[in-house]
Protein backbone atom coordinates (compact mmCIF):
# COMPACT_ATOMS: atom_id res chain seq x y z
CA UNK A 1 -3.12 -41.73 47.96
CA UNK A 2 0.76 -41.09 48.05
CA UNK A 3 1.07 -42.81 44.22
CA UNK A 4 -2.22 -40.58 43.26
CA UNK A 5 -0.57 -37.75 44.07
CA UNK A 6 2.90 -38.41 42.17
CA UNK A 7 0.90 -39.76 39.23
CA UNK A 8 -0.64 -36.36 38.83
CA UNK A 9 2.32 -34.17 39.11
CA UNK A 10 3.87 -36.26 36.46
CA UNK A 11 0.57 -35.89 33.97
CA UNK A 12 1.03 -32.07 35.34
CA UNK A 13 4.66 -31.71 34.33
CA UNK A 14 3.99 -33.34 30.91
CA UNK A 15 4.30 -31.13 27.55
CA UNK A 16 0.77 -30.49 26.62
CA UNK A 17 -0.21 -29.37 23.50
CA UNK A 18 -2.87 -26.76 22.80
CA UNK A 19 -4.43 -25.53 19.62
CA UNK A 20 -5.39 -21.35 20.50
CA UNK A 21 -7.14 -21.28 16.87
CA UNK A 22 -8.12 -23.36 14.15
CA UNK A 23 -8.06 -22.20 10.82
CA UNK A 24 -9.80 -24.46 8.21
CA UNK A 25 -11.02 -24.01 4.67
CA UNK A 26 -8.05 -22.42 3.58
CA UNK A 27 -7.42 -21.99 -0.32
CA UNK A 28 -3.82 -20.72 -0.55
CA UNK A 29 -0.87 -20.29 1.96
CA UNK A 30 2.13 -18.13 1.17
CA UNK A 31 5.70 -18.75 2.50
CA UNK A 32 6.47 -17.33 5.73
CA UNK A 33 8.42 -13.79 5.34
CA UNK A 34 9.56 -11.89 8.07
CA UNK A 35 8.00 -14.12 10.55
CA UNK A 36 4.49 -14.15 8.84
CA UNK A 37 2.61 -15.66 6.13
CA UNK A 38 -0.55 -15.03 3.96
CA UNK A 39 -3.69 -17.17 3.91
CA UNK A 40 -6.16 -16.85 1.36
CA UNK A 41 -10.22 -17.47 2.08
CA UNK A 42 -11.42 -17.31 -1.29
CA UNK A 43 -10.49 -13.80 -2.24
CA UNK A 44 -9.75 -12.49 1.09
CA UNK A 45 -5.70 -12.40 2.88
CA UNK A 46 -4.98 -12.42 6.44
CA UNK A 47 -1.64 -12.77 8.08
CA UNK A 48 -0.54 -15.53 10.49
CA UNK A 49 2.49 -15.90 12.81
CA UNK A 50 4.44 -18.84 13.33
CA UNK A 51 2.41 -20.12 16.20
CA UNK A 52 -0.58 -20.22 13.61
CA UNK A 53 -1.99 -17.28 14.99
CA UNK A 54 -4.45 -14.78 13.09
CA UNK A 55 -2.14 -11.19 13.12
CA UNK A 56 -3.92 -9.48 10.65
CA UNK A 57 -7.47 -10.81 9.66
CA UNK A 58 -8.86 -11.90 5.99
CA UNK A 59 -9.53 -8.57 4.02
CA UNK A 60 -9.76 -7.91 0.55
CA UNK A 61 -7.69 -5.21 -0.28
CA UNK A 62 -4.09 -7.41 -0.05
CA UNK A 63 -2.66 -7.33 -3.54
CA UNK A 64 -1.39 -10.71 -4.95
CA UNK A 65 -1.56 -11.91 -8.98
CA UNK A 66 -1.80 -15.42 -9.22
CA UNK A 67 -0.28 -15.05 -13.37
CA UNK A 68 2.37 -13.15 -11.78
CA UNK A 69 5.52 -12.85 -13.95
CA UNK A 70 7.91 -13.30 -11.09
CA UNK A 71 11.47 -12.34 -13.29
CA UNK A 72 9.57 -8.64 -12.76
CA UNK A 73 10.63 -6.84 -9.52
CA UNK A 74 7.32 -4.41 -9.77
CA UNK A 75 3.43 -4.76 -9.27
CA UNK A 76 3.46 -7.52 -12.02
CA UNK A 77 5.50 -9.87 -10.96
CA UNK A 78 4.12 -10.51 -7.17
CA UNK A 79 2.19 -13.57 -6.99
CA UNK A 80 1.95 -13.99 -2.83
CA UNK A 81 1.65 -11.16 -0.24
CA UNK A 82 4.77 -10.70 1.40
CA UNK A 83 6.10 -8.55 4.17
CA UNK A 84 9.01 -6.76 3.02
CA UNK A 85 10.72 -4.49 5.75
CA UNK A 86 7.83 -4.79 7.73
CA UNK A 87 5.64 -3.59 4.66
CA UNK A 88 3.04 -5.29 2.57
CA UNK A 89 1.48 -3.90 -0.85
CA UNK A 90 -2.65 -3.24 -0.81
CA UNK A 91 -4.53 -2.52 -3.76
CA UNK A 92 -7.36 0.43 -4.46
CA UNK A 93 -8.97 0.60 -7.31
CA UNK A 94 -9.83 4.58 -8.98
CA UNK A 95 -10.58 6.37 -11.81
CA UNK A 96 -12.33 4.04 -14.54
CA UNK A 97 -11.26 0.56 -12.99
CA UNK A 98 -7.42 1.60 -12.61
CA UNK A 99 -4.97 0.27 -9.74
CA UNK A 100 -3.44 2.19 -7.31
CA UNK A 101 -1.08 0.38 -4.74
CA UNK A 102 -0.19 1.43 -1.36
CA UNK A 103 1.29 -0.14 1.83
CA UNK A 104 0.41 -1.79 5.20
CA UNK A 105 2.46 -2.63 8.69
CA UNK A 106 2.30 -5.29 10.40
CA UNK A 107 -0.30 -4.80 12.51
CA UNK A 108 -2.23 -4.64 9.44
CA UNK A 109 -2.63 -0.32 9.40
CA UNK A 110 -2.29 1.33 6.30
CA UNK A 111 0.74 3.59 6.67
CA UNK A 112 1.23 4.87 3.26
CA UNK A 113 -2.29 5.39 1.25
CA UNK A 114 -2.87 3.95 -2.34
CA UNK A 115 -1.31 6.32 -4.42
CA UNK A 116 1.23 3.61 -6.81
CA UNK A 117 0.48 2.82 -10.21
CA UNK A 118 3.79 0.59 -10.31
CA UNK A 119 6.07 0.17 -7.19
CA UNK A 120 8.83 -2.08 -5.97
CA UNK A 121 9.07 -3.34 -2.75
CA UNK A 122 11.02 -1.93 0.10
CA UNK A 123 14.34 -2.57 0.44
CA UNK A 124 17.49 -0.92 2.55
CA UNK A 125 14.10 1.60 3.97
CA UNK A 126 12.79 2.39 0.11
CA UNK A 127 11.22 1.92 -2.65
CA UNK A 128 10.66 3.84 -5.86
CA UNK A 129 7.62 3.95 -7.99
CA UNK A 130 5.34 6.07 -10.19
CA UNK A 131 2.87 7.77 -8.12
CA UNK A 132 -0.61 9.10 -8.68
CA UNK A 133 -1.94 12.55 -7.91
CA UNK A 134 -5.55 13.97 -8.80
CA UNK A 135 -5.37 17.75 -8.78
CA UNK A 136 -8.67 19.68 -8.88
CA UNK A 137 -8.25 22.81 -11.66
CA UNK A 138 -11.18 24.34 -11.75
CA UNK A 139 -14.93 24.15 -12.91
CA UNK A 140 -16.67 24.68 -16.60
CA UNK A 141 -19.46 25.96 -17.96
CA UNK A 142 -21.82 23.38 -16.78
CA UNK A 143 -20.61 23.85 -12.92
CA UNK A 144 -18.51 20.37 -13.18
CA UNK A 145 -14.87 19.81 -12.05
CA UNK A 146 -12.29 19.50 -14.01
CA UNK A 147 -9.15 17.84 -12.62
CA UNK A 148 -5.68 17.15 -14.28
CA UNK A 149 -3.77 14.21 -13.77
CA UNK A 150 -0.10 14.24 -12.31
CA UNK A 151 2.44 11.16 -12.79
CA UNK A 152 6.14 11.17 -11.27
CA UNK A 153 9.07 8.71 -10.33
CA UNK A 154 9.62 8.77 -6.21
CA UNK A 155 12.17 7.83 -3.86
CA UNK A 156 9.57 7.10 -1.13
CA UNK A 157 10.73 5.76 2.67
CA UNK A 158 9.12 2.99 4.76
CA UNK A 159 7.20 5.88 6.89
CA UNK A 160 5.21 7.19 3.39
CA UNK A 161 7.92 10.29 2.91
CA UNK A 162 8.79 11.26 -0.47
CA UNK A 163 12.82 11.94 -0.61
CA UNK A 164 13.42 12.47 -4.19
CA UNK A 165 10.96 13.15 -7.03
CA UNK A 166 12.92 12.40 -10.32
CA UNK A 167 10.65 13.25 -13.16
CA UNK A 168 7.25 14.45 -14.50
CA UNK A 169 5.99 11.51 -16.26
CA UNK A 170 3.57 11.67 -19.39
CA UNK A 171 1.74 9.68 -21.90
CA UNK A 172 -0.20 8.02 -18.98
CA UNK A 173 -4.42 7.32 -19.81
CA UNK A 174 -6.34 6.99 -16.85
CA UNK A 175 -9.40 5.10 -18.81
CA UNK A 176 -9.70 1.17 -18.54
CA UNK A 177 -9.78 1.15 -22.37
CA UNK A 178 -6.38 2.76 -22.77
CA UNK A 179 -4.50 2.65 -19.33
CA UNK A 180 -1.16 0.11 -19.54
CA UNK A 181 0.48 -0.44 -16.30
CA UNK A 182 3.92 2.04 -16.17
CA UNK A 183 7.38 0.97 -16.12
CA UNK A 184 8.82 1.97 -13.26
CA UNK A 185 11.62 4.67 -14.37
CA UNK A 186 13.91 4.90 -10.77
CA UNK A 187 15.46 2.07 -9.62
CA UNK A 188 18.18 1.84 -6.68
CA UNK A 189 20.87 0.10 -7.38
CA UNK A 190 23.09 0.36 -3.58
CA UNK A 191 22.73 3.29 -1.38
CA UNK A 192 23.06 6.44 -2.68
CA UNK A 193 22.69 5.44 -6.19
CA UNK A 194 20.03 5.19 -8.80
CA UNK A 195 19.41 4.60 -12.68
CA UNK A 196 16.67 6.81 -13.83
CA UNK A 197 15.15 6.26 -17.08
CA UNK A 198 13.98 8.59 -19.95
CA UNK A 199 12.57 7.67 -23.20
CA UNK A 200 15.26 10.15 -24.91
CA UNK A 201 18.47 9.17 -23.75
CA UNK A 202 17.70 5.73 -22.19
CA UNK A 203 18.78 4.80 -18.43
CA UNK A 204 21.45 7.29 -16.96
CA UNK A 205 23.32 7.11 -13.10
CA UNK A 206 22.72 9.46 -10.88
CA UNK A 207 24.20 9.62 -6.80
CA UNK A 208 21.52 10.86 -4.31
CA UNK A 209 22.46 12.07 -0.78
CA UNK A 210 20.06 11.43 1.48
């Protein structure tokens, strides 16, 4: 009885290996980034950690572009979902099959709405991109509404605040037949400092304080 009872506490004291969850029939894994990593179901994301573990489960409004041109730094050139300063770009699509972006934590809660039609990802707390806005004017004759569409390059933060709005940008169709996805015309380059662009006079410097 005496061996019995040493066997067991040595079985006991062994490392024992347990499986919490079992993912199978995945299509596509991402590389880990900040401690998590995408797995695609078809066309569905979710978010694992690195004990395998579902964090965020499989929905279908994580952006990712398998043809993804990854030399580009904007919407174009992502090709797996990746946390970036604890942020991850979603995608919405609006007026007349167009793309707006927006951003999710890691718990997988949208903290800054679809609003992007190009954006980088965060770094150093921000990001800049051109943003959307849908402004109602009025009504016509026939009692429908009439809205006008608004375009401008953003210094946005992590939390969804704008801190700079550098231009009014134009030229912009919202229609599936016509709409081509913006350049993005502010880019840091180190804190306190971005290049904004204008079709005019080309990319000038410019020192923020924020």
């Amino acid at each position: 009885m005496k061996n019995f009872f040493i066997t067991a506490l040595a079985l006991l004291m062994l490392p024992i290996t347990t499986y919490s969850q079992a993912l199978d029939n995945i299509d596509e894994i991402a590389p880990f980034s900040e401690g998590l990593a995408a797995v695609r179901k078809n066309d569905k994301w979710a978010f694992i950690d690195k004990e395998g573990t579902i964090v965020i489960n499989f929905r279908d409004d994580i952006y990712w572009n398998p043809e993804a041109d990854t030399s580009n730094e904007g919407i174009s050139g992502i090709r797996y979902p990746l946390f970036k300063e604890g942020r991850c770009i979603i995608k919405k699509i609006v007026e007349d099959n167009v793309a707006v972006y927006g951003f999710i934590d890691t718990k997988g809660d949208i903290v800054i709405e679809p609003q992007f039609l190009n954006v980088y990802p965060f770094k150093d707390g921000y990001t800049t991109g051109v943003v959307f806005e849908k402004v109602l004017k009025g009504q016509n004759e026939f009692k429908l509404n009439i809205y006008e569409f608004k375009f401008h390059d953003v210094l946005m933060d992590t939390s969804g605040e704008i801190e700079e709005f550098f231009q009014r940008r134009y030229n912009i169709q919202m229609t599936s037949r016509r709409y081509s996805l913006p350049m993005i015309g502010a880019k840091r380059l180190a804190n306190g400092l971005v290049a904004i662009h204008s079709n005019d006079q080309g990319w000038s410097i410019r020192k923020l304080t924020l």
